[in-house]
N, C-alpha and C. Protein backbone atom coordinates (compact mmCIF):
# COMPACT_ATOMS: atom_id res chain seq x y z
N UNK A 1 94.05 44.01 -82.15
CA UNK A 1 93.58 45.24 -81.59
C UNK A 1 92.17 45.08 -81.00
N UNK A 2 91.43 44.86 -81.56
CA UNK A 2 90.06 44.04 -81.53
C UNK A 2 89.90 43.51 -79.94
N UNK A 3 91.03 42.01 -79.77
CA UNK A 3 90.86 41.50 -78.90
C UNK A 3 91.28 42.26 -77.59
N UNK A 4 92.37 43.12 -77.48
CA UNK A 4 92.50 43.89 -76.82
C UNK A 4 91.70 45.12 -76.25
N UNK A 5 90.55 45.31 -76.90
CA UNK A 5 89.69 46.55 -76.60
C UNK A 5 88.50 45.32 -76.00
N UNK A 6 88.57 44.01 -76.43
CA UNK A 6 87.71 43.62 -75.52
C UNK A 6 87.80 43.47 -73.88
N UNK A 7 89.06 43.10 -74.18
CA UNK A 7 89.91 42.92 -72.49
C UNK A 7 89.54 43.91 -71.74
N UNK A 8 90.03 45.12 -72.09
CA UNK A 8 90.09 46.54 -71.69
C UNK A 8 88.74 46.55 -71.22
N UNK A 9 87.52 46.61 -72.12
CA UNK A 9 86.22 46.54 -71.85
C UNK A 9 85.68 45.57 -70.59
N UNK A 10 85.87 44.50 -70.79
CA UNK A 10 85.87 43.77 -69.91
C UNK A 10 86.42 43.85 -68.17
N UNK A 11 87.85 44.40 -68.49
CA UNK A 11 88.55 44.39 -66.97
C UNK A 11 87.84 45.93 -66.26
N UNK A 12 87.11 46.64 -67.03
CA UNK A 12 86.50 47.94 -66.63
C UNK A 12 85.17 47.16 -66.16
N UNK A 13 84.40 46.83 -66.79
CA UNK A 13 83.31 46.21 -66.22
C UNK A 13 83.19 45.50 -64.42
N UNK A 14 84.12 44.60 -64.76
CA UNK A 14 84.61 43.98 -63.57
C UNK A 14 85.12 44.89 -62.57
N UNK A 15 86.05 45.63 -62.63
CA UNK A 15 86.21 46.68 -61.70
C UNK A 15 84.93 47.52 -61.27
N UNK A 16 84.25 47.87 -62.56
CA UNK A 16 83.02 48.90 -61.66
C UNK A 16 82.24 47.90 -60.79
N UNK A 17 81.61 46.81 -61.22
CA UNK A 17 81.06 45.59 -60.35
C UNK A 17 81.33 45.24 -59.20
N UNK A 18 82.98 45.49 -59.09
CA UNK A 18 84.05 45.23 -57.24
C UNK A 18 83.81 46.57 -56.84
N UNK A 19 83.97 47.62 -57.50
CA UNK A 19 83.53 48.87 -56.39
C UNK A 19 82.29 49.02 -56.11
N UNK A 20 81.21 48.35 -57.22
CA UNK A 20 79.57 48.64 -56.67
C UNK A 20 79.38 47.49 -55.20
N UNK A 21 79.82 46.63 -55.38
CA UNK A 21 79.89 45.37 -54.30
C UNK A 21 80.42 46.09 -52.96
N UNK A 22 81.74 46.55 -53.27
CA UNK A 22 82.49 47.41 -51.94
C UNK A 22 81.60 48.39 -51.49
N UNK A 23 80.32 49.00 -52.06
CA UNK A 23 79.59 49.81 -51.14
C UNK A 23 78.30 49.30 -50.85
N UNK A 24 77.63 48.35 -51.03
CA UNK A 24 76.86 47.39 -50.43
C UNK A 24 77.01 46.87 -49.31
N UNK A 25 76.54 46.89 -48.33
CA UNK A 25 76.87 46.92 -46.64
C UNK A 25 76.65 45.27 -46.46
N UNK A 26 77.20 44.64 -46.02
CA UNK A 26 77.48 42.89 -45.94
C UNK A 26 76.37 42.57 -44.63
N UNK A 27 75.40 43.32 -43.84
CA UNK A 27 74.71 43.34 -42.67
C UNK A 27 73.13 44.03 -43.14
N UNK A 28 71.67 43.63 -43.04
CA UNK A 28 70.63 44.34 -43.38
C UNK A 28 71.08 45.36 -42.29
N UNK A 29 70.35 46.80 -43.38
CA UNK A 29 70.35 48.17 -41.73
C UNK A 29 68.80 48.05 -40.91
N UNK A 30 68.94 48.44 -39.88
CA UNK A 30 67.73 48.10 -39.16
C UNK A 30 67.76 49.62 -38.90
N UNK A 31 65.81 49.65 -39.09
CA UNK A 31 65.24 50.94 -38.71
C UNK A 31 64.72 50.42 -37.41
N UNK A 32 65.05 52.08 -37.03
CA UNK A 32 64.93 51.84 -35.48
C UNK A 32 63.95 53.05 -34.88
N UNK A 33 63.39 53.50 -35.93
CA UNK A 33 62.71 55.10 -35.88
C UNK A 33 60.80 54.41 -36.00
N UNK A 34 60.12 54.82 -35.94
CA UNK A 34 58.59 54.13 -36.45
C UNK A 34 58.38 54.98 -37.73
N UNK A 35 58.64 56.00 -38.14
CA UNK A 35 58.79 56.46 -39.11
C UNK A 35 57.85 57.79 -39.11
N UNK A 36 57.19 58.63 -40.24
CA UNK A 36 55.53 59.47 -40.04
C UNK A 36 54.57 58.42 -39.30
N UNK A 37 53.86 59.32 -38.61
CA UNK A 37 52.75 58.41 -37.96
C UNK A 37 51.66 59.40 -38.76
N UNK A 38 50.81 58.49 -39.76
CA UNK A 38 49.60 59.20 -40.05
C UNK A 38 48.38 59.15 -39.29
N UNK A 39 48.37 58.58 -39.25
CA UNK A 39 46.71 58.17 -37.81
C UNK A 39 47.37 56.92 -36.92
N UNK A 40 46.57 57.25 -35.90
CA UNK A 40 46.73 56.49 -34.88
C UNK A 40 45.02 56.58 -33.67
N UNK A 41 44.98 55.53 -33.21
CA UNK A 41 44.10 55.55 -32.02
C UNK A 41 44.38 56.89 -31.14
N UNK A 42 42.95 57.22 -30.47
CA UNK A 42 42.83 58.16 -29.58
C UNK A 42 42.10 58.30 -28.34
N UNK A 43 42.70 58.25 -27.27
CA UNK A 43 42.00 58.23 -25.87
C UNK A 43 40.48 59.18 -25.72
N UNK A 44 39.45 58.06 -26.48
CA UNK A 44 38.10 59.24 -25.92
C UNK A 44 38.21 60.12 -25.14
N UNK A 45 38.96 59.54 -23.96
CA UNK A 45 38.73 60.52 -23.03
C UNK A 45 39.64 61.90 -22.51
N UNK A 46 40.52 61.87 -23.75
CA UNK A 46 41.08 62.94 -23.77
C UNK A 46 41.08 63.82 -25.25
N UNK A 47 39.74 63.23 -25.42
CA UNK A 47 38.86 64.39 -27.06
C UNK A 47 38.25 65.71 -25.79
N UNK A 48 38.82 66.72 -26.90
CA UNK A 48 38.50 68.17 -26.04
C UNK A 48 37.55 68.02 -25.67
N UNK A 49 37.01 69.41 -24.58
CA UNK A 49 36.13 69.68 -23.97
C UNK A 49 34.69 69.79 -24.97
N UNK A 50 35.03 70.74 -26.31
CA UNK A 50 34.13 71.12 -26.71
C UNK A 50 33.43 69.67 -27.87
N UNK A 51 34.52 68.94 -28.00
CA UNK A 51 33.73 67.65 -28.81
C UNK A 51 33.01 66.68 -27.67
N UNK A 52 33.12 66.70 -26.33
CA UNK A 52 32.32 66.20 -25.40
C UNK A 52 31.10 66.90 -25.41
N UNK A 53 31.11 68.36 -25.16
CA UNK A 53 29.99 68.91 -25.29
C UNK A 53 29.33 68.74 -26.70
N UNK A 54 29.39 68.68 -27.59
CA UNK A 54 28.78 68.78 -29.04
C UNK A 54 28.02 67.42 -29.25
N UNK A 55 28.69 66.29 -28.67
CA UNK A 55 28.00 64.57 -28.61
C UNK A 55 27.04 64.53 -27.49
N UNK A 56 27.23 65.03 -26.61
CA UNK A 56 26.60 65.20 -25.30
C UNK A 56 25.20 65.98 -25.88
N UNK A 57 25.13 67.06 -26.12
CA UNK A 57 23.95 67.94 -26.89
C UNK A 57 23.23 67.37 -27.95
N UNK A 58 23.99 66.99 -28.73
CA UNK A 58 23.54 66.89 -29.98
C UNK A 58 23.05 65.19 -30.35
N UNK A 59 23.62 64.57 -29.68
CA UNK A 59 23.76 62.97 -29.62
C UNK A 59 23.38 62.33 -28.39
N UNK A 60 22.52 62.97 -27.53
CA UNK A 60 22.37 62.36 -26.01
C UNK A 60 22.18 60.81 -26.07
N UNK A 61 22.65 60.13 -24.91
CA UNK A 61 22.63 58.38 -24.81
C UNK A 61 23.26 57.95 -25.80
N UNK A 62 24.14 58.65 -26.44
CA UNK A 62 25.30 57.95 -27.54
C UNK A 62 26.59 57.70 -26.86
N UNK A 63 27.20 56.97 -27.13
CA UNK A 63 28.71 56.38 -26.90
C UNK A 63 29.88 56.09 -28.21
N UNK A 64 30.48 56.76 -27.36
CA UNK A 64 32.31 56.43 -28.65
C UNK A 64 32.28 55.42 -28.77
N UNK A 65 32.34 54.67 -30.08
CA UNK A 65 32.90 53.15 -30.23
C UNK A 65 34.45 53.43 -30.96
N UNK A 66 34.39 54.06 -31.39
CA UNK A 66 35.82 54.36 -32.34
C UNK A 66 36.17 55.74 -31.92
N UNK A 67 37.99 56.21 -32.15
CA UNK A 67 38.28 57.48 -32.00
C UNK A 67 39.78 57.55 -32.79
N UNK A 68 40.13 58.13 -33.65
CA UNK A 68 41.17 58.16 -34.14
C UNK A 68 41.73 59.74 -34.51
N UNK A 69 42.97 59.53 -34.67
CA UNK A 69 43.80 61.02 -34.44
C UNK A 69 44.23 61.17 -35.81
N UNK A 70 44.18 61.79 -36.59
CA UNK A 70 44.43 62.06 -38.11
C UNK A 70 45.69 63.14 -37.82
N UNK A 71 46.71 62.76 -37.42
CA UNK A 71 47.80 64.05 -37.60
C UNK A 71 48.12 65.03 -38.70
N UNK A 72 48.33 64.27 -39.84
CA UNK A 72 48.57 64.93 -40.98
C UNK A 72 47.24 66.03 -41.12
N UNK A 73 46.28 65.45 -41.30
CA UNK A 73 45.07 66.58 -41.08
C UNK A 73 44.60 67.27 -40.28
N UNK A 74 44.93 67.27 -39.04
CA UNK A 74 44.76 67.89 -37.75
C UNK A 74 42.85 67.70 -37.37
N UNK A 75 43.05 66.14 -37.30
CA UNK A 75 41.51 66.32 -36.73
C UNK A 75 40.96 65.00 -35.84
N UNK A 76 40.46 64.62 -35.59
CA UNK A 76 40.05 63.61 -34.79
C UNK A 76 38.57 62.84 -35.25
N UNK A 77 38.91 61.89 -35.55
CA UNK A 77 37.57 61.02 -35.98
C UNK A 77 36.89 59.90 -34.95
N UNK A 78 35.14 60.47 -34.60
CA UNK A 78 35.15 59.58 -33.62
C UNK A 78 33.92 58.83 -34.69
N UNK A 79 33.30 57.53 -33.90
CA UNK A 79 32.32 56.83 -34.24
C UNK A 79 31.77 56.87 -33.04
N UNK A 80 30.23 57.28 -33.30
CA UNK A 80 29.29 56.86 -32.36
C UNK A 80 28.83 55.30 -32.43
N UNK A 81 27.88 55.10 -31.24
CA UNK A 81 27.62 53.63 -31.60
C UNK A 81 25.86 53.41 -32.38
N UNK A 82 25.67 54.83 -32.81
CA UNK A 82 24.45 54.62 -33.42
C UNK A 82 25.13 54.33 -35.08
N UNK A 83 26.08 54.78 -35.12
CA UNK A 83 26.83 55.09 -36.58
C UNK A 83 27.30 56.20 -37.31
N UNK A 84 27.01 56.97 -36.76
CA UNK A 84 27.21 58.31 -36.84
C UNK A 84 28.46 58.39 -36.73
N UNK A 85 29.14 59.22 -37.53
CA UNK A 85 30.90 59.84 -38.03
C UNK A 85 30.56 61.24 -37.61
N UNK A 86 31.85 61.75 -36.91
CA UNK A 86 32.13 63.11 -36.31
C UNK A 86 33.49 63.61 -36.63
N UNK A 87 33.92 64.53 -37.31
CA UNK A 87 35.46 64.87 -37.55
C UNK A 87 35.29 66.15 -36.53
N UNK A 88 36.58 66.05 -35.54
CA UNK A 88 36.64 67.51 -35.00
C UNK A 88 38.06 67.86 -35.15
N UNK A 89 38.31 69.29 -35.39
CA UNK A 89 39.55 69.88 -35.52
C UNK A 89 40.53 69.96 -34.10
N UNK A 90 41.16 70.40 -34.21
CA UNK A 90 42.30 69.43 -32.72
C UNK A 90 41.73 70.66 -31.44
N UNK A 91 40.41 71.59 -31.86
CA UNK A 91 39.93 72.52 -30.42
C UNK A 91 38.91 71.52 -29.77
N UNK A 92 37.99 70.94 -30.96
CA UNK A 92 36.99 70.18 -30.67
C UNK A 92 35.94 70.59 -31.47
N UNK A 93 35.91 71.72 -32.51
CA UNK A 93 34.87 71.76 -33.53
C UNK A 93 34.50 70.94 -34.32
N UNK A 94 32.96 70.34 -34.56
CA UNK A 94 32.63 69.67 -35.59
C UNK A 94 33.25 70.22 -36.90
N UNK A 95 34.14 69.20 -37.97
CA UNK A 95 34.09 69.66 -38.89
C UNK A 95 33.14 69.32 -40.30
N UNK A 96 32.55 67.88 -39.62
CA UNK A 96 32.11 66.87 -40.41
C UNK A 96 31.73 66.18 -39.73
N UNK A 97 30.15 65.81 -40.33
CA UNK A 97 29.09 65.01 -39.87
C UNK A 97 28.47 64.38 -40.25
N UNK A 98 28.28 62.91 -40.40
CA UNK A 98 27.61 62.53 -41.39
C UNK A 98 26.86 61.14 -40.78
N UNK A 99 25.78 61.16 -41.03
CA UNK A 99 24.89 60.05 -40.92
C UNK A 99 24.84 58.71 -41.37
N UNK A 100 24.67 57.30 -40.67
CA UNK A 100 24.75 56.16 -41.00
C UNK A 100 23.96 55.90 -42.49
N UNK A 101 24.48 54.78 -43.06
CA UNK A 101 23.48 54.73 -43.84
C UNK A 101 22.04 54.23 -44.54
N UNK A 102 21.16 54.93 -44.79
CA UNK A 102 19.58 55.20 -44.97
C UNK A 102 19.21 56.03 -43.68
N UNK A 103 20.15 56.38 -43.76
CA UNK A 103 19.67 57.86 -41.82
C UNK A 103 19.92 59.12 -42.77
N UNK A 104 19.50 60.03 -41.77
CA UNK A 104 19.72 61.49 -41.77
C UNK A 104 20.02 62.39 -40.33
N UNK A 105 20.77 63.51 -40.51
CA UNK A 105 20.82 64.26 -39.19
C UNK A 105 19.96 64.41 -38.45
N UNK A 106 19.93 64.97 -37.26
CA UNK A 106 18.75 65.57 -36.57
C UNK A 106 18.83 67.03 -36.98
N UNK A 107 18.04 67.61 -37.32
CA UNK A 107 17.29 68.61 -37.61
C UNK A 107 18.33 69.85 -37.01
N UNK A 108 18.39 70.17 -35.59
CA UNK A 108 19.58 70.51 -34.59
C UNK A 108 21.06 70.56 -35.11
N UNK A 109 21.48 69.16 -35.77
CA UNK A 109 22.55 69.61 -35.86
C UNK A 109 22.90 70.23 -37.45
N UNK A 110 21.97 69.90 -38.31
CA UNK A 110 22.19 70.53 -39.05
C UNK A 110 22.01 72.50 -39.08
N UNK A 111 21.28 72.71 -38.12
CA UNK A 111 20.95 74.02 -38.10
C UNK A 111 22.19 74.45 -37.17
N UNK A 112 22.66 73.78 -36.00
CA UNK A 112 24.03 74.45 -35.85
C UNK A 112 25.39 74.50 -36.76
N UNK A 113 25.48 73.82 -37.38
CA UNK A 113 26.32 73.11 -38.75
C UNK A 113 26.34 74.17 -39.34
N UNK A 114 25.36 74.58 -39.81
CA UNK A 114 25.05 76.04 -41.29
C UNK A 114 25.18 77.15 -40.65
N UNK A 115 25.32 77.95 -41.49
CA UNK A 115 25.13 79.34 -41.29
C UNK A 115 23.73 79.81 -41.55
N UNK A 116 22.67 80.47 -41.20
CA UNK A 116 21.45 80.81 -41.06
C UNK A 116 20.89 81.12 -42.76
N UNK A 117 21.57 81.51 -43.24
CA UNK A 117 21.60 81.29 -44.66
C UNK A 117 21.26 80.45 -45.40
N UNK A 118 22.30 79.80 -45.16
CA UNK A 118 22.47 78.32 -45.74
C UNK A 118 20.99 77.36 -45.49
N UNK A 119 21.20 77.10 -44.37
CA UNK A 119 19.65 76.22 -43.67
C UNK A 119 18.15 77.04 -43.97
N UNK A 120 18.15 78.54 -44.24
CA UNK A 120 17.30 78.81 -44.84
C UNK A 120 16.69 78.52 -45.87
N UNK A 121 17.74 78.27 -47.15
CA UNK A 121 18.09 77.55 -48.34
C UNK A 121 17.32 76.41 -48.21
N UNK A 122 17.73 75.79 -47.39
CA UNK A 122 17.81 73.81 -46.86
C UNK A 122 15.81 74.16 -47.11
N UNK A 123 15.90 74.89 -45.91
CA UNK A 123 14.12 74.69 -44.97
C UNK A 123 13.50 75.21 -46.95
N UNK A 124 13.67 76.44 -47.37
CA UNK A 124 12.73 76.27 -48.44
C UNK A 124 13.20 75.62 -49.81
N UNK A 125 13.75 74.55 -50.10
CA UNK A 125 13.88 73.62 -51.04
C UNK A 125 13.08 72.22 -50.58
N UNK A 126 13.14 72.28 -48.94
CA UNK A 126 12.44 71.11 -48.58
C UNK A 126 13.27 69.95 -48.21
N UNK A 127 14.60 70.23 -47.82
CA UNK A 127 15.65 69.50 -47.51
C UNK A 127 16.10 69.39 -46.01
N UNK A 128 15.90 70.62 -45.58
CA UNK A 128 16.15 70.57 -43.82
C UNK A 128 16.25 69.19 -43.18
N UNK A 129 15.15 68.76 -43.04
CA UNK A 129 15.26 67.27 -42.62
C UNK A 129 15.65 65.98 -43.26
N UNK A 130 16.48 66.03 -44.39
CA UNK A 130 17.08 65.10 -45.34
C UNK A 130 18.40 65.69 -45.36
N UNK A 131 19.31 65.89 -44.57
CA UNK A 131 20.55 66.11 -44.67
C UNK A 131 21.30 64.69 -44.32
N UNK A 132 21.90 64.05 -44.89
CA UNK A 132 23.02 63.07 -45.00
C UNK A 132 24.57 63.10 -44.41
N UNK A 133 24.81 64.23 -44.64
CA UNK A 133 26.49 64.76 -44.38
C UNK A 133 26.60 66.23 -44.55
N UNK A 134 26.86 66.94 -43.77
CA UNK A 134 27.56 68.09 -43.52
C UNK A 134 29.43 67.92 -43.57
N UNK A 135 30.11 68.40 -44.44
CA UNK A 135 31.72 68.90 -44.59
C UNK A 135 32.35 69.97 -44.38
N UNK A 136 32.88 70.94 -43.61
CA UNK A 136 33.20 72.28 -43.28
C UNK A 136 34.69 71.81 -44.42
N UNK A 137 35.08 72.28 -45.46
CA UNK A 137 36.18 72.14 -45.91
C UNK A 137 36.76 73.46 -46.37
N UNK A 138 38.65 73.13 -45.23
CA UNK A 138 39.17 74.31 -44.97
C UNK A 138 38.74 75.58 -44.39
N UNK A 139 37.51 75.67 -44.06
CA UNK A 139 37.20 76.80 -43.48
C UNK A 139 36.18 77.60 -44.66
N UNK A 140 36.10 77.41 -45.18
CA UNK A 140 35.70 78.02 -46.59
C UNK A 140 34.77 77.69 -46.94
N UNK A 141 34.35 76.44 -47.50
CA UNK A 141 33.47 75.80 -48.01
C UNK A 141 32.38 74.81 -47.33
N UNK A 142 31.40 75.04 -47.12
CA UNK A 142 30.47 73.80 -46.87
C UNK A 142 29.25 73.12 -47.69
N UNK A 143 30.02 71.77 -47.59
CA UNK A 143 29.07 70.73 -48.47
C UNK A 143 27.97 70.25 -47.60
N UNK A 144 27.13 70.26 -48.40
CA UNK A 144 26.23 69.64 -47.71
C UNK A 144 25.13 68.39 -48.36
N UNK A 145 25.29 67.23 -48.18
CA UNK A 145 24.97 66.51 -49.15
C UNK A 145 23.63 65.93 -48.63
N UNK A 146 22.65 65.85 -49.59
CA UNK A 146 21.15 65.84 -48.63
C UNK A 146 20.14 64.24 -49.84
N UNK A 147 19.25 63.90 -48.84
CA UNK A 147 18.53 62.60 -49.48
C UNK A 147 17.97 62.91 -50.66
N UNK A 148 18.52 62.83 -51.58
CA UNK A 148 17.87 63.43 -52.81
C UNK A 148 18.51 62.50 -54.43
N UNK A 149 17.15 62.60 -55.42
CA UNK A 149 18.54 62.26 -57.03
C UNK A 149 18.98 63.04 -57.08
N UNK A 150 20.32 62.56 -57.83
CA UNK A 150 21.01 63.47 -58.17
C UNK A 150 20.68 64.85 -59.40
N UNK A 151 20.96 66.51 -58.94
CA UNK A 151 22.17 67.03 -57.75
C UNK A 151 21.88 66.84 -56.32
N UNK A 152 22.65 66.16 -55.28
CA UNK A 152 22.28 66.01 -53.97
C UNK A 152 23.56 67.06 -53.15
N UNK A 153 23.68 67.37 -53.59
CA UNK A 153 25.29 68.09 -53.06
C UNK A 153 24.78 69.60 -53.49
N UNK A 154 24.52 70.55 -52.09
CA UNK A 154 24.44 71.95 -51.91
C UNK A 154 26.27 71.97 -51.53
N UNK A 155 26.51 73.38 -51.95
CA UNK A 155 27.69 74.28 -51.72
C UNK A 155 27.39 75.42 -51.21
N UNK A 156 27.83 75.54 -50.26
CA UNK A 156 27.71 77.00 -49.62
C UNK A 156 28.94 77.40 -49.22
N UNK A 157 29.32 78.78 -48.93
CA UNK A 157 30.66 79.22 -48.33
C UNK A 157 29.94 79.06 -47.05
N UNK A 158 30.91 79.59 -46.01
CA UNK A 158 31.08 79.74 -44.74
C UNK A 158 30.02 80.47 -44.45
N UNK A 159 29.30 81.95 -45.25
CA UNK A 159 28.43 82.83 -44.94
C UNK A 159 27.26 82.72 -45.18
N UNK A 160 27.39 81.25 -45.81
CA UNK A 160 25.78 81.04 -46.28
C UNK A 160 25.16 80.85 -47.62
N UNK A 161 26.14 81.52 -48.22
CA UNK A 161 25.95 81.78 -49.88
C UNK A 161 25.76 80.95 -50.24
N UNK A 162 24.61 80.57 -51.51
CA UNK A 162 24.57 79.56 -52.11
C UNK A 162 25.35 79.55 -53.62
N UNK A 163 26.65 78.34 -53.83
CA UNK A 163 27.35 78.30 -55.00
C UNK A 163 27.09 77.63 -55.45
N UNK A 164 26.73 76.41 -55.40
CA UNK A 164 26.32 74.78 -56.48
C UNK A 164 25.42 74.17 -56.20
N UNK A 165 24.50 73.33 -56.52
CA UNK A 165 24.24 72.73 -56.83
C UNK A 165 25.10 71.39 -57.53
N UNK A 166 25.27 70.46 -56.68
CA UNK A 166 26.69 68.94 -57.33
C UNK A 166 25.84 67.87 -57.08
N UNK A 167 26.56 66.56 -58.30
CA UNK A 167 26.01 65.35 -57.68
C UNK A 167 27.42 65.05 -56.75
């Protein structure tokens, strides 16, 4: 009886093994799709109107060395050739700005960056001219991370408000 429940066991095994084999395709499948594209290169010269104007103003005698298209995030990352990082949202708003490093902004763009509030904040802590990186995140929130020990990281909403103090 014994030997017989081994058989049994056995000729089941083997059978599931010939039907797992029978659906295994005898040819690799070839993808033929490129698949999500998360970033990709971007024609400087077809970054909106208003991120031409914003480098142009704010960055005069600067040049694109880099430009990339962030799809998933909807934004566009350029490099200047001083070093300077620029994120703009797919109209052409700065969303993010941030300075090479041992640099700081120009003065300008941080005061267009903020809300009048906010940079008020900046001018009497004594930070105005030690800004590092400006972040507009989601619409909501702006970081602002300035030359300082740590806490170097102001939080402000959109209106100016001051919420944190962060390293």
């Amino acid at each position: 009886m014994k030997t017989a429940m081994k058989f049994l066991c056995a000729a089941a095994v083997a059978m599931m093994a010939s039907v797992a084999m029978a659906q295994v395709p005898s040819h690799p499948i070839e993808i033929t799709t490129p698949g999500i594209v998360v970033a990709g290169s971007y024609d400087k010269a077809k970054l909106p109107e208003e991120a031409h104007k914003f480098i142009a103003k704010y960055f005069p005698g600067t040049s694109v060395v880099k430009c990339e298209q962030y799809y998933a995030k909807g934004k566009i990352a350029v490099e200047l050739n001083t070093g300077v990082d620029i994120d703009f949202d797919m109209k052409g708003n700065p969303v993010e700005v941030e300075a090479p490093d041992n640099a700081t902004l120009p003065r300008e763009v941080v005061k267009m960056m903020l809300h009048d509030t906010a940079f008020a904040r900046l001018i009497a802590d004594g930070y105005a001219d030690s800004v590092e990186s400006i972040e507009i995140k989601r619409g909501r929130v702006v970081e602002v991370s300035v030359d300082k020990r740590d806490p170097d990281t102001y939080i402000f909403d959109v209106n100016g408000l001051f919420i944190a103090l962060e390293d």
